[in-house]
Protein backbone atom coordinates (compact mmCIF):
# COMPACT_ATOMS: atom_id res chain seq x y z
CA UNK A 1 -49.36 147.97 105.57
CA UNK A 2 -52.54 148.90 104.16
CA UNK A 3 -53.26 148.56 100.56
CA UNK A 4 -53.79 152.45 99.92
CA UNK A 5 -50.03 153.18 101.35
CA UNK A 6 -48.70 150.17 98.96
CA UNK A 7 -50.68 151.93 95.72
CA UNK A 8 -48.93 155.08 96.96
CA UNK A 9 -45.28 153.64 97.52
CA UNK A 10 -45.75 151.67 94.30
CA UNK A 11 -46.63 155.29 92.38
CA UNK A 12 -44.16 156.87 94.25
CA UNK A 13 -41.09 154.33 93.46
CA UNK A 14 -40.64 153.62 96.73
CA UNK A 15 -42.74 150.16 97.07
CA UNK A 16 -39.94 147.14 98.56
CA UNK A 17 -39.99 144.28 96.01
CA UNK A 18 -42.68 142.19 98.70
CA UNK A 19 -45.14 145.36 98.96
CA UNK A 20 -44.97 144.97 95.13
CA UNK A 21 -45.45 141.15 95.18
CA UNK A 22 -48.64 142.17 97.65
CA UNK A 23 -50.18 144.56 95.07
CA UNK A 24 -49.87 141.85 92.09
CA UNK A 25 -51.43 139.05 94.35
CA UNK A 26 -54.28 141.79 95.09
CA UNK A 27 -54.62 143.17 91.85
CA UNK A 28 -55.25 139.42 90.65
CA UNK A 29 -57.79 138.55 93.41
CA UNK A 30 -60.64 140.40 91.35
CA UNK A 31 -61.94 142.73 89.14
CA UNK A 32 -62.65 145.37 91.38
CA UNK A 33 -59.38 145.51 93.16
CA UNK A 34 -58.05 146.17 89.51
CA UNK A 35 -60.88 149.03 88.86
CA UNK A 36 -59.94 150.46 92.23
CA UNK A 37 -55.95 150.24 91.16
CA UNK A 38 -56.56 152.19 87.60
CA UNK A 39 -59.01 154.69 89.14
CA UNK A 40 -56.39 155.96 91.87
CA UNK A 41 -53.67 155.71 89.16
CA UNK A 42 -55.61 157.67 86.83
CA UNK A 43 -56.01 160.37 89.42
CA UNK A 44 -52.06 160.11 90.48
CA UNK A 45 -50.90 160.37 87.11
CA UNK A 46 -53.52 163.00 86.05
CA UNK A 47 -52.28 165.17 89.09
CA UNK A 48 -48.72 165.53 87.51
CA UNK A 49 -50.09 166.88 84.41
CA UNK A 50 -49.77 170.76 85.78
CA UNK A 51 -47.74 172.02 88.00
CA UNK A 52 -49.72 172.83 91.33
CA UNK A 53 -48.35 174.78 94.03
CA UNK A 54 -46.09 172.97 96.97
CA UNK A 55 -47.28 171.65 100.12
CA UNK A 56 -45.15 172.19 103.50
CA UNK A 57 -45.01 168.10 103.33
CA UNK A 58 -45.88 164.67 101.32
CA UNK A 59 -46.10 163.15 105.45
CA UNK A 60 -48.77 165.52 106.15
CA UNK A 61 -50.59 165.30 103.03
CA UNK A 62 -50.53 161.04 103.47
CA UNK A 63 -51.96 161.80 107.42
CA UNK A 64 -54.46 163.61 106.25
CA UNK A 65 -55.26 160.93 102.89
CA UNK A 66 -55.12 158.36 105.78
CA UNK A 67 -57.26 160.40 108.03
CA UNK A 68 -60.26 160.83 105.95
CA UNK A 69 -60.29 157.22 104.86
CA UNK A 70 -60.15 156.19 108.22
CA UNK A 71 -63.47 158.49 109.08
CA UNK A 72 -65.33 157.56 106.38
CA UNK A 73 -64.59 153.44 106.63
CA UNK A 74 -68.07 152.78 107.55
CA UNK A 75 -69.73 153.55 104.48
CA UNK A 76 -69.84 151.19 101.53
CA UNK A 77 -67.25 150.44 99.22
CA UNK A 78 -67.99 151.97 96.59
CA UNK A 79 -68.57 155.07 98.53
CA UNK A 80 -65.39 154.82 100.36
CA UNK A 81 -63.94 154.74 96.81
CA UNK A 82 -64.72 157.81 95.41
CA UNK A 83 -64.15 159.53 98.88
CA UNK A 84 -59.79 157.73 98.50
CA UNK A 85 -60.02 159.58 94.95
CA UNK A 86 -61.50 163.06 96.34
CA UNK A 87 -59.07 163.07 99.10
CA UNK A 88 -56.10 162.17 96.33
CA UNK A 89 -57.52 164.94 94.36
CA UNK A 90 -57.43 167.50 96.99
CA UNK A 91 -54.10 166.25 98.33
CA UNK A 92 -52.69 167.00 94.62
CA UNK A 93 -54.23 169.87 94.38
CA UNK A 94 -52.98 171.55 97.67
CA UNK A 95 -49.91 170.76 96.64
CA UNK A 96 -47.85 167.84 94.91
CA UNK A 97 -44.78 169.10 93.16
CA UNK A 98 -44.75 168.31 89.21
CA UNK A 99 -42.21 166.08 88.86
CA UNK A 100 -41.47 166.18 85.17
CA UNK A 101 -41.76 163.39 82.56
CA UNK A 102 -39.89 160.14 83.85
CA UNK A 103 -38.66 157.05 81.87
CA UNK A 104 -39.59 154.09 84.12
CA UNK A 105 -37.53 150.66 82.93
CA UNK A 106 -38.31 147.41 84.23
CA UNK A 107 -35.08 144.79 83.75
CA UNK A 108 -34.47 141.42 83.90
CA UNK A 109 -31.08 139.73 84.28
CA UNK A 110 -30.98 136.03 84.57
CA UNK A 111 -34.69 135.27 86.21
CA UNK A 112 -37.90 136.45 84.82
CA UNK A 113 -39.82 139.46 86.21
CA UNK A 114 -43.15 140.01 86.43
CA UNK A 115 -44.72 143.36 87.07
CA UNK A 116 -47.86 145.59 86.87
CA UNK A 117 -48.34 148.52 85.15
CA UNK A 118 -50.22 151.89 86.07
CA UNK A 119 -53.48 150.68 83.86
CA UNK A 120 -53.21 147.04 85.39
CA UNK A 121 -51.41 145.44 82.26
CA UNK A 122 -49.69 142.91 83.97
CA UNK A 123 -45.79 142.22 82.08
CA UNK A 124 -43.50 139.04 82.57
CA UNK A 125 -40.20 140.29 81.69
CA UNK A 126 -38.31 136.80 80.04
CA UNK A 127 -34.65 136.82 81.46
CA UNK A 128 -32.43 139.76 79.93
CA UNK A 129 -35.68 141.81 78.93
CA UNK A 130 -36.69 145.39 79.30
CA UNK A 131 -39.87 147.13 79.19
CA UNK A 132 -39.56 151.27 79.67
CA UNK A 133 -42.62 153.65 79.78
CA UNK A 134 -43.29 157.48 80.68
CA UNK A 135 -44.41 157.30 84.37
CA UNK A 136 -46.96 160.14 83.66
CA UNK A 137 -47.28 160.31 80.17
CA UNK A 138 -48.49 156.80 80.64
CA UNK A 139 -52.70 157.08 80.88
CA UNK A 140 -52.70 159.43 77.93
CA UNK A 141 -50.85 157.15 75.26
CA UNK A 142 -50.22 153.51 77.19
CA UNK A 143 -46.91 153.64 75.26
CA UNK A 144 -44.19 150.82 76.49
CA UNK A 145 -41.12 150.51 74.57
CA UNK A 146 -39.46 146.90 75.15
CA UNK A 147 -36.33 144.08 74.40
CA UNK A 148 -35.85 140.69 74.71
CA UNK A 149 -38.80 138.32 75.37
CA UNK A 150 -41.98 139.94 77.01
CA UNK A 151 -45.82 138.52 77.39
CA UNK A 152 -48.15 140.70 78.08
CA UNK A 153 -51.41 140.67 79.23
CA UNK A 154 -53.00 143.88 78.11
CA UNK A 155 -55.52 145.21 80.69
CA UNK A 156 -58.76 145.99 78.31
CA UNK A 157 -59.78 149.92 78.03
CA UNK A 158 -60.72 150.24 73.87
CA UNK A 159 -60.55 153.95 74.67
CA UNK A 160 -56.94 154.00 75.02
CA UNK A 161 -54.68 151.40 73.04
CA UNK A 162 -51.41 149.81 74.14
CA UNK A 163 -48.98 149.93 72.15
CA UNK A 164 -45.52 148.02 72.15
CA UNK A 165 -42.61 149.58 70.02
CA UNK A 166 -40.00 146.40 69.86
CA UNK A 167 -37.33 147.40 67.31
CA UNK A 168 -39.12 147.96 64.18
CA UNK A 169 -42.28 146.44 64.88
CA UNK A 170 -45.57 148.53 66.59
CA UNK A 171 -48.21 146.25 68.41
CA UNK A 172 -51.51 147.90 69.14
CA UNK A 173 -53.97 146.60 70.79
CA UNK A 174 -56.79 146.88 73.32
CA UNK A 175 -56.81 144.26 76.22
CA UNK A 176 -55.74 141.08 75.54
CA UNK A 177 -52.97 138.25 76.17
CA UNK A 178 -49.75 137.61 74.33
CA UNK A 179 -45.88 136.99 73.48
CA UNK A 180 -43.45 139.38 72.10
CA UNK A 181 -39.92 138.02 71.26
CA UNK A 182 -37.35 140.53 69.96
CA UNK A 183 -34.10 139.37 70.72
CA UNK A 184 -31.13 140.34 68.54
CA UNK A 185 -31.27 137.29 66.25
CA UNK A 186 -35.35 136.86 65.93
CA UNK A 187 -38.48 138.52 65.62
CA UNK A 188 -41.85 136.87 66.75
C-alpha cells in the first residue's frame, strides 16, 4: 500500500495495527518523511475546522487524490509535495463531511504501546497507560491528556506547545524527550 493511503487510513481510524507499524518505521527513517507527515496532517485536520459541503463519495475523492499524484510523479519531490497537499485541499473542499470534535485514546493493557501522533510526537504508552487527545482540535492546542507511565518524545514546533495534563500536574513544552509517571501511588 502506498504511503499516502496509510497517512489517510491512519487519519481516518481505519489504519490495521501493521499499516501503523509501517508509518512509525517511515516516519523514523528521516526528517523529511516527518515534515511530509505534519504538512498533510495539518491540512487534514485544518479541513475539519468548517463544515464544507458533501461529496457523492470519500472512494471517488481518494481516485481522484490518487490520480493526480500519479500524473504528476515525475516532478521532484518537493514539487510532488505541495501538489499531495493541493489535491487534499481541493478534495476537502469539494466535500469532506465535518465530523465534529473526537476524543482519540490510545491504551495499554499488559504490553507497552508505542504510537505517533498527528504533529509526529512519537508516545510509548508503559503497560496500563492512556494518552487521549482531540483528533481535530489537535494542531491548534497539541493538548494530550494521559495515565499511568508515558515517555514522550515531543516533535519540536516552538510555535505551538505540547502540553501534558497528568492529574494535577501541566507539562509544557516545545520538542523534546522525556518520562511522565502518574500512577495512582506516585508522581514523577
Amino acid at each position: 500500500m502506498e504511503m499516502d493511503q496509510i497517512i489517510i487510513a491512519y487519519h481516518t481510524q481505519k489504519a490495521t495495527n501493521s499499516e501503523k507499524r509501517t508509518l512509525l518505521a517511515w516516519l523514523k527513517e528521516s526528517e523529511e518523511n516527518k515534515k511530509y507527515f505534519q504538512e498533510l496532517s495539518n491540512i487534514w485536520y485544518a479541513s475539519h475546522q468548517e463544515s464544507p459541503t458533501k461529496i457523492t463519495s470519500a472512494l471517488e475523492a481518494y481516485a481522484q487524490f490518487s490520480a493526480q499524484i500519479k500524473f504528476k510523479q515525475h516532478r521532484s519531490y518537493s514539487v510532488m509535495r505541495w501538489m499531495a497537499a493541493a489535491v487534499m485541499i481541493g478534495v476537502v473542499i469539494l466535500g469532506m463531511v465535518k465530523f465534529g470534535e473526537k476524543n482519540v485514546e490510545y491504551t495499554s493493557s499488559n504490553t507497552v504501546l508505542e504510537q505517533v501522533l498527528p504533529d509526529g510526537t512519537v508516545v510509548s504508552l508503559n503497560k496500563n497507560s492512556k494518552v487521549t487527545y482531540q483528533q481535530y482540535a489537535f494542531f491548534g492546542a497539541r493538548n494530550v491528556t494521559m495515565e499511568g507511565e508515558v515517555y514522550f518524545k515531543v516533535a519540536k514546533d516552538p510555535s505551538h506547545p505540547f502540553k501534558i495534563s497528568a492529574r494535577d500536574l501541566l507539562i509544557r513544552v516545545v520538542g523534546t524527550s522525556f518520562n511522565v509517571n502518574a500512577t495512582n501511588k506516585t508522581m514523577s
